[in-house]
Structures are given as C-alpha cells and as structure tokens.
C-alpha atoms as a PDB file:
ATOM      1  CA  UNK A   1      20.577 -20.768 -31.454  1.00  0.00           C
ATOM      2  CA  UNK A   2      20.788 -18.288 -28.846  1.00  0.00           C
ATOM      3  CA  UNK A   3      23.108 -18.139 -26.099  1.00  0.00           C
ATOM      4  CA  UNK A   4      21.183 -16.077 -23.559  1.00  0.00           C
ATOM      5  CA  UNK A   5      17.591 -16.673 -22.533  1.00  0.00           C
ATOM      6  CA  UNK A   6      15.844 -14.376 -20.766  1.00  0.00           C
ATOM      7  CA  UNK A   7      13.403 -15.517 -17.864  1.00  0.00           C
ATOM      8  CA  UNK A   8      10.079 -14.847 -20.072  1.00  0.00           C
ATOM      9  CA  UNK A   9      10.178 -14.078 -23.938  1.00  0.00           C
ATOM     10  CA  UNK A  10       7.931 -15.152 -26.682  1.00  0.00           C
ATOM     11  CA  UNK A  11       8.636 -16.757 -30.266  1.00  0.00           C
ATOM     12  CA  UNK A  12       6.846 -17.961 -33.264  1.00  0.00           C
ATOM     13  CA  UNK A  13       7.182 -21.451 -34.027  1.00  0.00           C
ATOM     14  CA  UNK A  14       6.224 -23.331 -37.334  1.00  0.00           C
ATOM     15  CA  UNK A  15       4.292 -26.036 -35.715  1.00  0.00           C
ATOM     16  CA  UNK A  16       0.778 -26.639 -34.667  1.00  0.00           C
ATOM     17  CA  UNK A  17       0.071 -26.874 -30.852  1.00  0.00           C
ATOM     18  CA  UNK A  18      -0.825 -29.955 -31.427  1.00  0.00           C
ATOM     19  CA  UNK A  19       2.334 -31.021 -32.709  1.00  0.00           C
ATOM     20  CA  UNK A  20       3.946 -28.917 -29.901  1.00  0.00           C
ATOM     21  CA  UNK A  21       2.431 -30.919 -27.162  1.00  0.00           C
ATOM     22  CA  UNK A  22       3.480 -34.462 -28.869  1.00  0.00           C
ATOM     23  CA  UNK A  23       7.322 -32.982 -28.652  1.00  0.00           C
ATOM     24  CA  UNK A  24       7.424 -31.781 -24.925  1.00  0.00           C
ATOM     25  CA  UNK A  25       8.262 -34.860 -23.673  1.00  0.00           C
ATOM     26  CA  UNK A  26      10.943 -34.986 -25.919  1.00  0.00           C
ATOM     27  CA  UNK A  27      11.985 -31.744 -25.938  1.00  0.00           C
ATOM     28  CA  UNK A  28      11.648 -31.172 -21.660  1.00  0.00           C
ATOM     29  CA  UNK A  29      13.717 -34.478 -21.360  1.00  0.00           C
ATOM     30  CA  UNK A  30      10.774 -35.984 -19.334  1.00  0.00           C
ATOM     31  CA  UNK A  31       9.613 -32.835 -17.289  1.00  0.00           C
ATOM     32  CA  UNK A  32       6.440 -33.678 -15.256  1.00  0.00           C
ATOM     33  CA  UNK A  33       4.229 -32.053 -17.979  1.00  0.00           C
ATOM     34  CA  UNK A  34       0.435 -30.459 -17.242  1.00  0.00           C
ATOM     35  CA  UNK A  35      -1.006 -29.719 -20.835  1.00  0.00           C
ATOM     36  CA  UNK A  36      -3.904 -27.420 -21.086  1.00  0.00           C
ATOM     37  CA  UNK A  37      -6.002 -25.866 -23.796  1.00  0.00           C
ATOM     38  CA  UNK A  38      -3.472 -23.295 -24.636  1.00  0.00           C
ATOM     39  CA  UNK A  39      -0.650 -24.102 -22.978  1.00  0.00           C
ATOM     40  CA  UNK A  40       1.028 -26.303 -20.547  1.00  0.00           C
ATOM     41  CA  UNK A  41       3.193 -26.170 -16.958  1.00  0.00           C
ATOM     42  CA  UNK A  42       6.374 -27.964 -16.821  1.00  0.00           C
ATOM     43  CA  UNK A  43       8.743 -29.087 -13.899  1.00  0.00           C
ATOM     44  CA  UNK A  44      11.807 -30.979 -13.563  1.00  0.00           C
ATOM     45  CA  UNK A  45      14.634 -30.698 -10.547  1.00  0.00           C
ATOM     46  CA  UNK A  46      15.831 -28.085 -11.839  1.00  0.00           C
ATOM     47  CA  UNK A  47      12.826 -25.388 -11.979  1.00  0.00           C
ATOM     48  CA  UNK A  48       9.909 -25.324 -13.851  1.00  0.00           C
ATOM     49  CA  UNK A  49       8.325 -23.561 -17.124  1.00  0.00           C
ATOM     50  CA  UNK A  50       4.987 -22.119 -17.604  1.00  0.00           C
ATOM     51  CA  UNK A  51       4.084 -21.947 -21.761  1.00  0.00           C
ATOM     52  CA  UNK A  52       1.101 -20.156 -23.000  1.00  0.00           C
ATOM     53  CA  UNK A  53       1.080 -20.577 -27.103  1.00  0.00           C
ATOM     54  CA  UNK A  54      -1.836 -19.186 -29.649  1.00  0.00           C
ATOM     55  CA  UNK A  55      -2.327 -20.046 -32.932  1.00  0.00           C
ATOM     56  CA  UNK A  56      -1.100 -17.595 -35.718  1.00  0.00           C
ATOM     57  CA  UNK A  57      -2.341 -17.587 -39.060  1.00  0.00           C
ATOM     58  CA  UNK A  58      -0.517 -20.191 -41.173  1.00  0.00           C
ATOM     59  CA  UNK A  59       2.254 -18.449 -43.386  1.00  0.00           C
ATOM     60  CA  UNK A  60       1.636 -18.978 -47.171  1.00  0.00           C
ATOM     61  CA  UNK A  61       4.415 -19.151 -49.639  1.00  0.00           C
ATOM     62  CA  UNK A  62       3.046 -19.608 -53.110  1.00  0.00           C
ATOM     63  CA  UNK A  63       1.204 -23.052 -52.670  1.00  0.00           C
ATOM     64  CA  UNK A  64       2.951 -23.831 -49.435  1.00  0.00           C
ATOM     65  CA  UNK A  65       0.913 -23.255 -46.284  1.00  0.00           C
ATOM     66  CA  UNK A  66       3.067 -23.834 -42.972  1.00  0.00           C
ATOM     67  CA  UNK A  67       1.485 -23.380 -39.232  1.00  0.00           C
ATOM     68  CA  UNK A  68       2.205 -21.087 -36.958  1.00  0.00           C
ATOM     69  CA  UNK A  69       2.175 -20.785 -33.159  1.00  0.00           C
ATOM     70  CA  UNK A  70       2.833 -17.744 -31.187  1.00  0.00           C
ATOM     71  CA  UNK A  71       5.052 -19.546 -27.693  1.00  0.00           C
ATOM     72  CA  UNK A  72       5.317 -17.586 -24.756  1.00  0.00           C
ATOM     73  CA  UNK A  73       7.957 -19.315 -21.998  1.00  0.00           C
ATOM     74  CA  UNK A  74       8.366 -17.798 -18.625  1.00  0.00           C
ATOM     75  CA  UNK A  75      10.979 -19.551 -16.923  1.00  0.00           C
ATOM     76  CA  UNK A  76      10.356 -17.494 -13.154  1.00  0.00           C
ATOM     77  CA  UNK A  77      12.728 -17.504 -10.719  1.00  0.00           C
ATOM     78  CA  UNK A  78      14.418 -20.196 -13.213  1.00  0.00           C
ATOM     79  CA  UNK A  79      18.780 -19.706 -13.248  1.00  0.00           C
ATOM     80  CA  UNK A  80      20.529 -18.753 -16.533  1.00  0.00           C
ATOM     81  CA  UNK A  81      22.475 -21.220 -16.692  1.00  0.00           C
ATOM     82  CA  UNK A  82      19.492 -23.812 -15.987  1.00  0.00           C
ATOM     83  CA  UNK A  83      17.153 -21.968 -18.536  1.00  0.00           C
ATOM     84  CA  UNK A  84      20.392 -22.264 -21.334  1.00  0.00           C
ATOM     85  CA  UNK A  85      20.617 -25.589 -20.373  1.00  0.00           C
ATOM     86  CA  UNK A  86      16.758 -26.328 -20.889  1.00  0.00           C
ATOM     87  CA  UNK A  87      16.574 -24.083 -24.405  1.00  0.00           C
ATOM     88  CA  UNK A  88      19.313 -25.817 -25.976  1.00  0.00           C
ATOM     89  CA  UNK A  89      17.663 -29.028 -25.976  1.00  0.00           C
ATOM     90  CA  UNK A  90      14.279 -27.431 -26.120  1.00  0.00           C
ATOM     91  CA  UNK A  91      15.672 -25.919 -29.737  1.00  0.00           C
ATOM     92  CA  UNK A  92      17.678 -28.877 -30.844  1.00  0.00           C
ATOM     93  CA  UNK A  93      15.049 -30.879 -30.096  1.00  0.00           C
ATOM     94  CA  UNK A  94      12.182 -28.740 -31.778  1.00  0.00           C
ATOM     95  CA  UNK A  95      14.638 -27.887 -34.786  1.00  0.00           C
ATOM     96  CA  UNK A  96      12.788 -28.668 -38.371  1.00  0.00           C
ATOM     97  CA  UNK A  97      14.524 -29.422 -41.092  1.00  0.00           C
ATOM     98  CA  UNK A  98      18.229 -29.269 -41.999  1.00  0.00           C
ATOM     99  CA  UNK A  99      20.060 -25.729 -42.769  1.00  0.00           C
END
C-alpha cells in the first residue's frame, strides 16, 4: 500500500467497471456517489473524488483471463492527509485475494 497519494494519478486495477461501481459504496464508506458511463464523482465531508476508468484488455496467463481497468482518481484541492485517509480504505477495501 502506498503511503503518499498524490492529488491525481492513475492505476490499473484487475476488476471490471462493473464490478468497480458495485464496491464504491463500500470502498468510499458511503460517499454521495454519481456513476456515469465511464466513471463516477464522489463526495463526502471531507472533499470529493472525480474517477474516470477505461477498460484494458483482459491479461491472459495460460488459460486464465483476468479484467482489467485503467482508474484515473483526481482528488483536487483534496488534503494529504484526507486523500491517505480515503486510499487506505479505498485499497483495503478493493484488495483481491490474500498475499
């Protein structure tokens, strides 16, 4: 997990965006969430989130075929300490698998 997170990076996920919208609730612990085609806008008390995500092509290992979805997050005017705050769960939350 990282400890610093800048005000807008992007990251590949293994998930579908489909998946990724069923988790936001979740994940934003109950963030007023406004989903859109390909991506959604976020806000809690704290600040707000704007996501943008587009389908990668799926990764293949040997018979194994796993999504992929490119995630943009730009946090704007967003604190560190508030955007740490919101990424930690975010991860944890989004986190597949053991390891």
């Amino acid at each position: 997990m990282q400890s610093v997170y800048e005000s807008h990076f992007t990251r590949e996920m293994g998930c579908t965006a489909d998946e990724l919208r069923a988790w936001l609730p979740g994940a934003s612990r109950q963030a007023t969430i406004r989903c859109l085609d390909t991506g959604a806008h976020l806000e809690w008390p704290g600040g707000s989130l704007r996501m943008h995500w587009q389908a990668l092509p799926p990764r293949r290992v040997a018979l194994i075929c796993l999504p992929r979805l490119s995630v943009t997050f730009d946090f704007g005017s967003v604190t560190e300490d508030e955007r740490s705050r919101f990424m930690r769960h975010f991860d944890l939350y989004t986190q597949r698998g053991g390891g």
